[in-house]
C-alpha atoms as a PDB file:
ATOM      1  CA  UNK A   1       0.000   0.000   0.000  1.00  0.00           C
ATOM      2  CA  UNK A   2       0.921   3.676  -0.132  1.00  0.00           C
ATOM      3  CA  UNK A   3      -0.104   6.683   1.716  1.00  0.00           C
ATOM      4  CA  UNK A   4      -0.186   9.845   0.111  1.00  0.00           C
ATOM      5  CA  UNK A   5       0.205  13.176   1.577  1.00  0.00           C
ATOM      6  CA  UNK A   6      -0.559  16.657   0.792  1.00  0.00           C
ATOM      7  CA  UNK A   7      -0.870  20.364   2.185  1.00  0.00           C
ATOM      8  CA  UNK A   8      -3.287  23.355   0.924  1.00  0.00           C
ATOM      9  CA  UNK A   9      -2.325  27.376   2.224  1.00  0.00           C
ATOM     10  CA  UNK A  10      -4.496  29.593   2.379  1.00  0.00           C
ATOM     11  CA  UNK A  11      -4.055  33.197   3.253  1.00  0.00           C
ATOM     12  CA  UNK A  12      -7.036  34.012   5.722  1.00  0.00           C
ATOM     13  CA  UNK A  13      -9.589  31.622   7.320  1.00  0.00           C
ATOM     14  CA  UNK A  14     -12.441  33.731   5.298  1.00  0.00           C
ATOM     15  CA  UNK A  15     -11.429  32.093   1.672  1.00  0.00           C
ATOM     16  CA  UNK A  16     -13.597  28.966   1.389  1.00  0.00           C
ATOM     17  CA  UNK A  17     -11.953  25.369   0.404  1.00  0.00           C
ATOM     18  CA  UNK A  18     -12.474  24.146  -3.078  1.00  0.00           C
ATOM     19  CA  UNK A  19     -14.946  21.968  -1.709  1.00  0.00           C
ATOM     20  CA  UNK A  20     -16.980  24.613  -0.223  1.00  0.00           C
ATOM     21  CA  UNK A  21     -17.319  26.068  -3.169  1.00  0.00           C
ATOM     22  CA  UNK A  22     -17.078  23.899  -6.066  1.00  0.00           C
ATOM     23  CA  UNK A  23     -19.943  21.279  -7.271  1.00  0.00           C
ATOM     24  CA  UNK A  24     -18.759  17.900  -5.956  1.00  0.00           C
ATOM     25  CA  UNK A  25     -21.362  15.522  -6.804  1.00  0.00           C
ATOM     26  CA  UNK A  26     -19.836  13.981  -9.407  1.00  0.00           C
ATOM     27  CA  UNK A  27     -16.224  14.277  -8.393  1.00  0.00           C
ATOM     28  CA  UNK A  28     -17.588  12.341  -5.094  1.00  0.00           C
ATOM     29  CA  UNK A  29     -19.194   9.527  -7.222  1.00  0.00           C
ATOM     30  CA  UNK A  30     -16.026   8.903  -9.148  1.00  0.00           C
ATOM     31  CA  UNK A  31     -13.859   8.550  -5.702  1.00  0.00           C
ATOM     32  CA  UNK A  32     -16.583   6.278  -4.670  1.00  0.00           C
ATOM     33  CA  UNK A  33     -15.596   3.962  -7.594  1.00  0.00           C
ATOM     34  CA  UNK A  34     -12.215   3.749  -6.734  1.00  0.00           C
ATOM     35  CA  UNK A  35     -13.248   2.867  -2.481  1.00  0.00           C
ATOM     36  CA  UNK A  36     -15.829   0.260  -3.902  1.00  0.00           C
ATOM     37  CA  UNK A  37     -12.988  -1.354  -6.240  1.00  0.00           C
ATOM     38  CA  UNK A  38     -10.677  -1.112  -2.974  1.00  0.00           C
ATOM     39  CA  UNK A  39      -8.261   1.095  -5.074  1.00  0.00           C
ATOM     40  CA  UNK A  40      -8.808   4.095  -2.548  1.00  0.00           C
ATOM     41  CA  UNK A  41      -8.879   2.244   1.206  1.00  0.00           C
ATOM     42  CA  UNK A  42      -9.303   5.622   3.058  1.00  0.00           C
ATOM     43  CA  UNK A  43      -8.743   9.491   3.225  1.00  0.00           C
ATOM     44  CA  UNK A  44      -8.565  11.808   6.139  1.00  0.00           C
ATOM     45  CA  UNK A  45      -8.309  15.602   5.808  1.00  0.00           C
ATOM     46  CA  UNK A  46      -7.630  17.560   8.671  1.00  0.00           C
ATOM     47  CA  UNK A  47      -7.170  21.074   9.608  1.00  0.00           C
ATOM     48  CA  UNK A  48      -4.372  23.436  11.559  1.00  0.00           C
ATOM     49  CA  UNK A  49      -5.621  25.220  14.385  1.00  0.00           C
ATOM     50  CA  UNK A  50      -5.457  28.484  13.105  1.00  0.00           C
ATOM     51  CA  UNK A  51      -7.082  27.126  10.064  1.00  0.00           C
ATOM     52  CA  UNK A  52      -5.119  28.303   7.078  1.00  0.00           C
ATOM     53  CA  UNK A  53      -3.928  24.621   6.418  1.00  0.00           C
ATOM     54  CA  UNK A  54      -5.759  21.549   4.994  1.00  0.00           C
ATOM     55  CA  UNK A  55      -4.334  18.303   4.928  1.00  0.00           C
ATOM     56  CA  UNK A  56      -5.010  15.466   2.783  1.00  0.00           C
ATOM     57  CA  UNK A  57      -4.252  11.982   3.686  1.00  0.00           C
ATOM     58  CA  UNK A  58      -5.091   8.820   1.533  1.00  0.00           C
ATOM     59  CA  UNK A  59      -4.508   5.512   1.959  1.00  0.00           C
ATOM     60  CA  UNK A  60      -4.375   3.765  -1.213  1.00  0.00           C
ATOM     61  CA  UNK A  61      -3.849  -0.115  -2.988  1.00  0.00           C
ATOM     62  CA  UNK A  62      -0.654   0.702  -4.579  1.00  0.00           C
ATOM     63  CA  UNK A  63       0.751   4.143  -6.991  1.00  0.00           C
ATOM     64  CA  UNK A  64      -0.400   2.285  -9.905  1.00  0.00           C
ATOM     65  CA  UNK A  65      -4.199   3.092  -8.678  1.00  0.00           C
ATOM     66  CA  UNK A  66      -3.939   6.452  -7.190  1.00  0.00           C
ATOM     67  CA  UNK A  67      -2.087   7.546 -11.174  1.00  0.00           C
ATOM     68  CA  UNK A  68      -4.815   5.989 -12.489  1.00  0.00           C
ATOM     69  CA  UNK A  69      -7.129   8.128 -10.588  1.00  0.00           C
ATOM     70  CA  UNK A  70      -4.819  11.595 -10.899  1.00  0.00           C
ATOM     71  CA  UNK A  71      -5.083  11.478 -14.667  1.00  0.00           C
ATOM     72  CA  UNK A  72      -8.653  10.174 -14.383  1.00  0.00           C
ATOM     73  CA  UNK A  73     -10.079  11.796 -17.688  1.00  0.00           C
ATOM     74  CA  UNK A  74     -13.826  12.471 -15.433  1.00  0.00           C
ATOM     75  CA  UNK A  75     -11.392  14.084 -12.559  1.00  0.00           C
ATOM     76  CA  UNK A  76      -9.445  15.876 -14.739  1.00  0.00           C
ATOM     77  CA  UNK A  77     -11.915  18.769 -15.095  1.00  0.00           C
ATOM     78  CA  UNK A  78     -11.756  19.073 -11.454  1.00  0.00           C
ATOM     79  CA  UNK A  79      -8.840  19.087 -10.910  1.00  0.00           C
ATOM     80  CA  UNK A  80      -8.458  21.968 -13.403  1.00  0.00           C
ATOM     81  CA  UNK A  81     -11.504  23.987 -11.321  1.00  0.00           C
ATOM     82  CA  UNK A  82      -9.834  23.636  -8.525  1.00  0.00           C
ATOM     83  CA  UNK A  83      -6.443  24.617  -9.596  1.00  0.00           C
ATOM     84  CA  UNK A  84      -7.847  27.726 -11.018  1.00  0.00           C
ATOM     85  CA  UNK A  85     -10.321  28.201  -8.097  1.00  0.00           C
ATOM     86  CA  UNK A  86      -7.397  28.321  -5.750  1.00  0.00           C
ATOM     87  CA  UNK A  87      -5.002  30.077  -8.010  1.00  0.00           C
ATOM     88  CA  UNK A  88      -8.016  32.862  -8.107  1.00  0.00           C
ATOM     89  CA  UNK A  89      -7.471  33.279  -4.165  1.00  0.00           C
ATOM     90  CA  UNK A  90      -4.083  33.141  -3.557  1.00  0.00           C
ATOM     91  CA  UNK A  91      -4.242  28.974  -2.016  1.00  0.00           C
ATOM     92  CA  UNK A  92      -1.521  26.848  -2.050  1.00  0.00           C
ATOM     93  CA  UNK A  93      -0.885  23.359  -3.372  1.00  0.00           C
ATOM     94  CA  UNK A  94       1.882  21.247  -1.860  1.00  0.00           C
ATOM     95  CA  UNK A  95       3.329  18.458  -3.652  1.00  0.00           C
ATOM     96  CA  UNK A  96       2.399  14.919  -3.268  1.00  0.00           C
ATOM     97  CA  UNK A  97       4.456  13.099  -1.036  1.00  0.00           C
ATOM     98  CA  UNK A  98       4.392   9.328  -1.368  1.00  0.00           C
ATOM     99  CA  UNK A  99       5.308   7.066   1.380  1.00  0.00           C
ATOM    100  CA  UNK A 100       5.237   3.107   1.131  1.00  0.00           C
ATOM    101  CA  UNK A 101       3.740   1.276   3.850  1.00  0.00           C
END
């Protein structure tokens, strides 16, 4: 298995999450596909105390599944939405860090 990491910045605690703010529906169907074909095992995102951090952490079969899913060509557009959502307001994407266990 391998557990991925990642951190989002953002400036002040009044600027909204991507997933405050962006329709999800669909994006949260697709992940679904990826727990019920035990790709995905599990995710946890937690928050600083000050809130201006987000962290992402997934559990997942092996890299081979969570590629799959990065370049998935329905996540894609999301991806892209978010980027530019969060490029709009001045968040921050840290990379990927990828950890074996």
């Amino acid at each position: 298995m391998i557990k991925i990491k990642r951190e989002y910045t953002r400036p002040a605690v009044d600027i909204p999450w991507h997933g405050e703010v962006l329709p999800s529906y669909e994006f949260k169907m697709k992940l679904q596909t990826y727990i019920d074909s035990n790709k995905h095992i599990s995710y946890n995102i937690t928050y600083s105390e000050d809130g201006l951090k987000m962290f992402y952490e997934g559990i997942w079969i092996d890299r081979a599944a969570f590629d799959e899913y990065d370049v998935d060509p329905d996540l894609v557009p999301y991806w892209e939405l978010r980027n530019q959502y969060y490029d709009s307001v001045g968040i921050t994407i840290g990379p990927k860090i990828f950890e074996d266990i």
